[in-house]
PDB file of N, CA and C in Angstrom:
ATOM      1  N   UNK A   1     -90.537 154.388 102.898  1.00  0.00           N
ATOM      2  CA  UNK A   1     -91.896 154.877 102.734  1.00  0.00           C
ATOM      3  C   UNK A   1     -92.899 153.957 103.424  1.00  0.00           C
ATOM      4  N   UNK A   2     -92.636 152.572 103.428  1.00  0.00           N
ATOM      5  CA  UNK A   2     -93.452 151.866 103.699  1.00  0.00           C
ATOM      6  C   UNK A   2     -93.878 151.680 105.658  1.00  0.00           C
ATOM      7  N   UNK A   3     -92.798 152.373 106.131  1.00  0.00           N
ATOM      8  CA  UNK A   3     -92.954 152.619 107.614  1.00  0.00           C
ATOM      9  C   UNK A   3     -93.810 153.795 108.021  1.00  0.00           C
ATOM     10  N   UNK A   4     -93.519 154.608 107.339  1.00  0.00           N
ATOM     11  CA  UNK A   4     -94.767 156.313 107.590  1.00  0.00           C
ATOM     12  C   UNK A   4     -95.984 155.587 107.153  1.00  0.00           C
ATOM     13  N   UNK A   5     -96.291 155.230 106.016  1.00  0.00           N
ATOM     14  CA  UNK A   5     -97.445 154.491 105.807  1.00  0.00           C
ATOM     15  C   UNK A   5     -98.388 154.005 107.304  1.00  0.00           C
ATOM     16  N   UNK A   6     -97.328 152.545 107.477  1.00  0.00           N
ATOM     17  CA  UNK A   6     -97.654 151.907 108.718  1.00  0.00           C
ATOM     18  C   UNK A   6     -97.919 152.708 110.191  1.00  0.00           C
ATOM     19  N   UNK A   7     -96.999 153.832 110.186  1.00  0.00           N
ATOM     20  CA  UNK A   7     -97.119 154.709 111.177  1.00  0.00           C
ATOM     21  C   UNK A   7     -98.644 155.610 111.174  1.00  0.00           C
ATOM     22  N   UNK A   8     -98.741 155.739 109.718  1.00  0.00           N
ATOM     23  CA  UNK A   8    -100.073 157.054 109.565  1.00  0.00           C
ATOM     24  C   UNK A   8    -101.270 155.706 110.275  1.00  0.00           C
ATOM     25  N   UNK A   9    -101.667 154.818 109.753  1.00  0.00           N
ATOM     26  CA  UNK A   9    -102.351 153.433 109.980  1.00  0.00           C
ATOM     27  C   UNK A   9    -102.571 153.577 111.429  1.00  0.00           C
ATOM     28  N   UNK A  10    -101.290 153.238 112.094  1.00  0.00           N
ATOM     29  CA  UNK A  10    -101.029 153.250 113.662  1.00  0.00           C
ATOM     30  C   UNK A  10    -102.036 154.465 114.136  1.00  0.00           C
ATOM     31  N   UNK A  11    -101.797 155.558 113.482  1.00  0.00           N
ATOM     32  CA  UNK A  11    -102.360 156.859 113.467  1.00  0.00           C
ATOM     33  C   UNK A  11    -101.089 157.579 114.820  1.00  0.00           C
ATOM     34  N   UNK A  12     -99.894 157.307 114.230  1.00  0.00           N
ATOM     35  CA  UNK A  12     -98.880 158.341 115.335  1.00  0.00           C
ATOM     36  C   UNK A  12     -98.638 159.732 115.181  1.00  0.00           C
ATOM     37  N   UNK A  13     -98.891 160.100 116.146  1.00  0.00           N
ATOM     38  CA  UNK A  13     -99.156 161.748 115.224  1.00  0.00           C
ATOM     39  C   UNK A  13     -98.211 162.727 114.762  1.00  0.00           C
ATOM     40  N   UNK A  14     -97.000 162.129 115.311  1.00  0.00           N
ATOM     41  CA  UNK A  14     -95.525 162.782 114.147  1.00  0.00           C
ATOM     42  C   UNK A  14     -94.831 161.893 114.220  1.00  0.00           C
ATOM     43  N   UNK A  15     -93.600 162.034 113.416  1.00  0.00           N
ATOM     44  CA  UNK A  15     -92.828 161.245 112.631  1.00  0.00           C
ATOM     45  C   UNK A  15     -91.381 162.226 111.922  1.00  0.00           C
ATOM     46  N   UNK A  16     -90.484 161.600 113.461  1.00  0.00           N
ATOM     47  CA  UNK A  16     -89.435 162.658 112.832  1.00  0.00           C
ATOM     48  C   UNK A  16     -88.204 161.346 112.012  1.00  0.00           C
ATOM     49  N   UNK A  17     -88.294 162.038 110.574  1.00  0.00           N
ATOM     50  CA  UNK A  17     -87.006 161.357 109.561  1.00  0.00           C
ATOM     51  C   UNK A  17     -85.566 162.092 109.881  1.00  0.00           C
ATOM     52  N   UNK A  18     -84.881 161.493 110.063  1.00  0.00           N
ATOM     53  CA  UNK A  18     -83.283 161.834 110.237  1.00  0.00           C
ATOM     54  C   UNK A  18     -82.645 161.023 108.921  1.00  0.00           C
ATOM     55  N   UNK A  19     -82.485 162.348 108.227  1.00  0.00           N
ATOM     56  CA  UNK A  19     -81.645 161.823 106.853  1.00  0.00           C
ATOM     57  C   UNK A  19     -79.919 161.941 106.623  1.00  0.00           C
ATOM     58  N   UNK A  20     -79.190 161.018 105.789  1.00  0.00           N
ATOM     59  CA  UNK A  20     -78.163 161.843 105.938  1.00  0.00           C
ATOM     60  C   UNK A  20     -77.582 162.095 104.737  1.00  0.00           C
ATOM     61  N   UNK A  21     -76.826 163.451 104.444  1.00  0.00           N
ATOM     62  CA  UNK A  21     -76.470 164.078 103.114  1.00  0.00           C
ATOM     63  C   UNK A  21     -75.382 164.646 103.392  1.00  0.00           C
ATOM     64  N   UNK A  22     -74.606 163.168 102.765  1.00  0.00           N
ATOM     65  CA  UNK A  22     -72.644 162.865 102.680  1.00  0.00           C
ATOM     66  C   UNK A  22     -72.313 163.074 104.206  1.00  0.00           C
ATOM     67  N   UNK A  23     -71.431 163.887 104.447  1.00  0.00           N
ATOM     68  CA  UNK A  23     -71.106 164.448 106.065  1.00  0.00           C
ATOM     69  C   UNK A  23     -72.097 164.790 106.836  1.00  0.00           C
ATOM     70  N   UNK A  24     -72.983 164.958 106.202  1.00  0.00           N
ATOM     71  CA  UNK A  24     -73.656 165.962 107.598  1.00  0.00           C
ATOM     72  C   UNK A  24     -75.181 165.499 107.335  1.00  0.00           C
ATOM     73  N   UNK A  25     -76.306 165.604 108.053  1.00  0.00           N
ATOM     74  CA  UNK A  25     -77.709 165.124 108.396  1.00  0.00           C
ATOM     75  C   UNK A  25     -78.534 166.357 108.479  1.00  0.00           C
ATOM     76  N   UNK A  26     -79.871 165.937 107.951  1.00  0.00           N
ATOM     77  CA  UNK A  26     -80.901 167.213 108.179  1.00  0.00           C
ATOM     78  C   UNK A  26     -82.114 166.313 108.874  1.00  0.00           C
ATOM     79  N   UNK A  27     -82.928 167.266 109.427  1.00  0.00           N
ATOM     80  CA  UNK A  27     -84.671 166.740 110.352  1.00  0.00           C
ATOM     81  C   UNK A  27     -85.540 167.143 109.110  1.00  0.00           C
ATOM     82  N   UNK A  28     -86.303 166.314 108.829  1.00  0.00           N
ATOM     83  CA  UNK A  28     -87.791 166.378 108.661  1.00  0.00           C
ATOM     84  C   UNK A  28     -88.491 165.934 109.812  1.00  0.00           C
ATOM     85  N   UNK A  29     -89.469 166.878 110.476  1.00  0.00           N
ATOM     86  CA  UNK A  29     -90.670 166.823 111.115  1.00  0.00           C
ATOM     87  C   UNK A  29     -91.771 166.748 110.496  1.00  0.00           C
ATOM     88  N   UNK A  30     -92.622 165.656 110.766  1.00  0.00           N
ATOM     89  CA  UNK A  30     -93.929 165.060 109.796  1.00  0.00           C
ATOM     90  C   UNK A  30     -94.811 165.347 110.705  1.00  0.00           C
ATOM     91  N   UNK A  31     -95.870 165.614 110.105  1.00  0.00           N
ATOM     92  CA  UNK A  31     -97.666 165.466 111.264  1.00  0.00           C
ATOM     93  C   UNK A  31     -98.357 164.818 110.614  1.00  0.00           C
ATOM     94  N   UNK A  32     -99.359 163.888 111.300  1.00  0.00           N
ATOM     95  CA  UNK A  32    -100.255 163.335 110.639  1.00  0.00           C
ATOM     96  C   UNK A  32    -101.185 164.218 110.326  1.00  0.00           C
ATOM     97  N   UNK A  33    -101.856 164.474 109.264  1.00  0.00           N
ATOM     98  CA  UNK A  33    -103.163 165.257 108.803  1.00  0.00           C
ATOM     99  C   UNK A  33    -104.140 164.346 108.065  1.00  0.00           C
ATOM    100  N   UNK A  34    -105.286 164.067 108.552  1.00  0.00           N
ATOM    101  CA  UNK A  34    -106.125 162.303 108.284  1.00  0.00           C
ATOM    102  C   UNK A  34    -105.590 161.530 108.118  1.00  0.00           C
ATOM    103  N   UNK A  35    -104.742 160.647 106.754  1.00  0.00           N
ATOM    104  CA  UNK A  35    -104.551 159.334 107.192  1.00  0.00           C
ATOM    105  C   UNK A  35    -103.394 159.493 106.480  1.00  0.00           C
ATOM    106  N   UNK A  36    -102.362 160.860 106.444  1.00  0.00           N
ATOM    107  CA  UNK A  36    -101.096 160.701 105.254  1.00  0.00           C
ATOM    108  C   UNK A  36    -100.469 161.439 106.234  1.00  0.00           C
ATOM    109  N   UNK A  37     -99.024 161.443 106.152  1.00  0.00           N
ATOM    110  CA  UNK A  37     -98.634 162.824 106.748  1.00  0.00           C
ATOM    111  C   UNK A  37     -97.662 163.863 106.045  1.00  0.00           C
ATOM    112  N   UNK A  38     -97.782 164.903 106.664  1.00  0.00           N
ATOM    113  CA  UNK A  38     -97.436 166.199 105.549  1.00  0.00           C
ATOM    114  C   UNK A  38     -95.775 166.801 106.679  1.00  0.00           C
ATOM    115  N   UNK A  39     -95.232 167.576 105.467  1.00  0.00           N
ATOM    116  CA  UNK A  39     -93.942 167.823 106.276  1.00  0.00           C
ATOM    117  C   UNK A  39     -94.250 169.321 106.616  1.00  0.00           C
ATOM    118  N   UNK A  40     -93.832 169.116 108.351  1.00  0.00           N
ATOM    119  CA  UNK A  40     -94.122 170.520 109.300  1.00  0.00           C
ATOM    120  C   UNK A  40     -92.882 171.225 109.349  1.00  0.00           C
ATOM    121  N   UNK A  41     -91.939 170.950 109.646  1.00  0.00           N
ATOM    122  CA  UNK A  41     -90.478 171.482 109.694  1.00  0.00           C
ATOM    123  C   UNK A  41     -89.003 170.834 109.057  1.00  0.00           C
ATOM    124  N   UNK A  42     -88.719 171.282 108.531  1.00  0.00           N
ATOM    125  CA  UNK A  42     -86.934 170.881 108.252  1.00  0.00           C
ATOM    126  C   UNK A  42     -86.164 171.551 108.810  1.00  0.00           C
ATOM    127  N   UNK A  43     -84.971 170.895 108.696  1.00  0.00           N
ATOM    128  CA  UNK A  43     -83.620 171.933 109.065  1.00  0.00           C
ATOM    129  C   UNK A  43     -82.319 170.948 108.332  1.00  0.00           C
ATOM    130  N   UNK A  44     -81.543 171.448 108.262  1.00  0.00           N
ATOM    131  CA  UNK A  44     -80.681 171.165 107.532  1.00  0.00           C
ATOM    132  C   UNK A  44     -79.395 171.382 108.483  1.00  0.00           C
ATOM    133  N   UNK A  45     -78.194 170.946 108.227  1.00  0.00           N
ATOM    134  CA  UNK A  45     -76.847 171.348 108.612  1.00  0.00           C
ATOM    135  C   UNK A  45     -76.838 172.680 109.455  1.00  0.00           C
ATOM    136  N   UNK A  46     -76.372 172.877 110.259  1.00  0.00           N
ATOM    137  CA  UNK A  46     -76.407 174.762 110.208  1.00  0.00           C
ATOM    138  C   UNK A  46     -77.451 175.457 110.793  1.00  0.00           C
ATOM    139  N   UNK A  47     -78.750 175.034 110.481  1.00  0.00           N
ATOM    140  CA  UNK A  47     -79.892 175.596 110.896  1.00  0.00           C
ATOM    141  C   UNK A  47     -80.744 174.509 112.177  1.00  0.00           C
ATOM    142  N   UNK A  48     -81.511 175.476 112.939  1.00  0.00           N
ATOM    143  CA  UNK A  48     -81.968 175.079 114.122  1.00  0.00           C
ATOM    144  C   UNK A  48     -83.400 174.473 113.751  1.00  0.00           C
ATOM    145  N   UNK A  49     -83.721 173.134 113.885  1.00  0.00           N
ATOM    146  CA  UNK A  49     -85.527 172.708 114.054  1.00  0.00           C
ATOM    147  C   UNK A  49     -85.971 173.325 115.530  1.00  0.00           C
ATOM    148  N   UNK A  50     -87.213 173.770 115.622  1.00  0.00           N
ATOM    149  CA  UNK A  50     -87.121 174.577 116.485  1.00  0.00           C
ATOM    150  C   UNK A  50     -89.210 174.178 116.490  1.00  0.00           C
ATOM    151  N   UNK A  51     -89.233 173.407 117.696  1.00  0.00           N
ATOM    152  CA  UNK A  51     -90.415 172.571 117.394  1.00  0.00           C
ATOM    153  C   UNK A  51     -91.595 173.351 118.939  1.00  0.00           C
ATOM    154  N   UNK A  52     -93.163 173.227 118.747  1.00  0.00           N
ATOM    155  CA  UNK A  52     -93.625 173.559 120.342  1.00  0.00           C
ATOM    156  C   UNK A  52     -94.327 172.229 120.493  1.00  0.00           C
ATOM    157  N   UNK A  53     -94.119 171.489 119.790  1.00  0.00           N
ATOM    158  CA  UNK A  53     -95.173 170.146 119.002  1.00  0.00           C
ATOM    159  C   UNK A  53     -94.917 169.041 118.729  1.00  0.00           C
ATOM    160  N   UNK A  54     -94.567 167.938 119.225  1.00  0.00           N
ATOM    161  CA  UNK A  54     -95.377 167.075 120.549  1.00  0.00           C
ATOM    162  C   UNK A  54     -95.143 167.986 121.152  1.00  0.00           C
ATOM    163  N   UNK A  55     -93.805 168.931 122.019  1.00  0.00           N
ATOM    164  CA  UNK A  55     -93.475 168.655 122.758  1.00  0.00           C
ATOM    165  C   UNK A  55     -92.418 169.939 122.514  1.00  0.00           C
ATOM    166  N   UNK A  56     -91.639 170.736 123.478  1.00  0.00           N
ATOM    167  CA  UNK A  56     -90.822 171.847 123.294  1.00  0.00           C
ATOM    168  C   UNK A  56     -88.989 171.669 122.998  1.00  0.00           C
ATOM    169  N   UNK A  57     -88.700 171.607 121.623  1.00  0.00           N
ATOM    170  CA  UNK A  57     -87.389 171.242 121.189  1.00  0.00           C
ATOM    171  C   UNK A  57     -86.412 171.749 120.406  1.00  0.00           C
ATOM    172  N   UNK A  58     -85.400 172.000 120.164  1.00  0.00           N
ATOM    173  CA  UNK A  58     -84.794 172.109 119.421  1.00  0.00           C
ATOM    174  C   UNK A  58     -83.666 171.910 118.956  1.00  0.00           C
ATOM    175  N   UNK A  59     -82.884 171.290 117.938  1.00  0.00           N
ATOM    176  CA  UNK A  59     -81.514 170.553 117.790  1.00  0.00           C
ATOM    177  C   UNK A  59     -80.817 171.061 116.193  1.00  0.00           C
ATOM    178  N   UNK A  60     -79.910 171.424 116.383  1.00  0.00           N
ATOM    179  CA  UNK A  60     -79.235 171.709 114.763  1.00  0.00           C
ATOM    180  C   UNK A  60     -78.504 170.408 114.728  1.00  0.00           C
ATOM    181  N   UNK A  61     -79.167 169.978 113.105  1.00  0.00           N
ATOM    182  CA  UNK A  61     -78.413 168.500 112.778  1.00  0.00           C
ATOM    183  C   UNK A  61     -77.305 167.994 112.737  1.00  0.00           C
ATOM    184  N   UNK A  62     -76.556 169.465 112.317  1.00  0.00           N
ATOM    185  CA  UNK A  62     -74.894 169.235 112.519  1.00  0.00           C
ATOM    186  C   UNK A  62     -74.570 168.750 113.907  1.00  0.00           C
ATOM    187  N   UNK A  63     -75.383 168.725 115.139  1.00  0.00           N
ATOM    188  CA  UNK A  63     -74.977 168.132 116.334  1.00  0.00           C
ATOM    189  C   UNK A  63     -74.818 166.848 116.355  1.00  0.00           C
ATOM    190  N   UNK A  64     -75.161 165.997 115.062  1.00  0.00           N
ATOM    191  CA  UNK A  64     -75.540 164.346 115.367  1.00  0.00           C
ATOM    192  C   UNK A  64     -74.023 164.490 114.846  1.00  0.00           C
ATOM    193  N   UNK A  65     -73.885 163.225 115.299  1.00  0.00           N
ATOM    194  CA  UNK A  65     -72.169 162.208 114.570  1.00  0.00           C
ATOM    195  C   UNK A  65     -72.450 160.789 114.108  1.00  0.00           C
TER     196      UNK A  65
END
């Protein structure tokens, strides 16, 4: 927690978390909105993040190892 903090501060304007749950990993996509940031997208195992924001992307988590 204490790095998004530092990041919102920085004022970076997203903040992608890569979590992992047992085998397999999901995306949270964060935006800054004033000085906290709020969650814009997830995806989970299986399912596609599918972003236009920074920037044009998309990755299903099950691709990481």
């Amino acid at each position: 927690m204490l790095k998004m903090q530092l990041y919102a501060i920085a004022r970076i304007p997203w903040y992608l978390l890569v979590e992992q749950d047992g085998d397999s990993h999901s995306l949270r996509l964060h935006r800054l909105d004033g000085a906290h940031y709020v969650e814009d997208a997830v995806a989970k195992a299986g399912e596609t993040l599918s972003v236009t924001e920074p920037f044009r992307w998309a990755m299903d988590p099950s691709d990481l190892r």
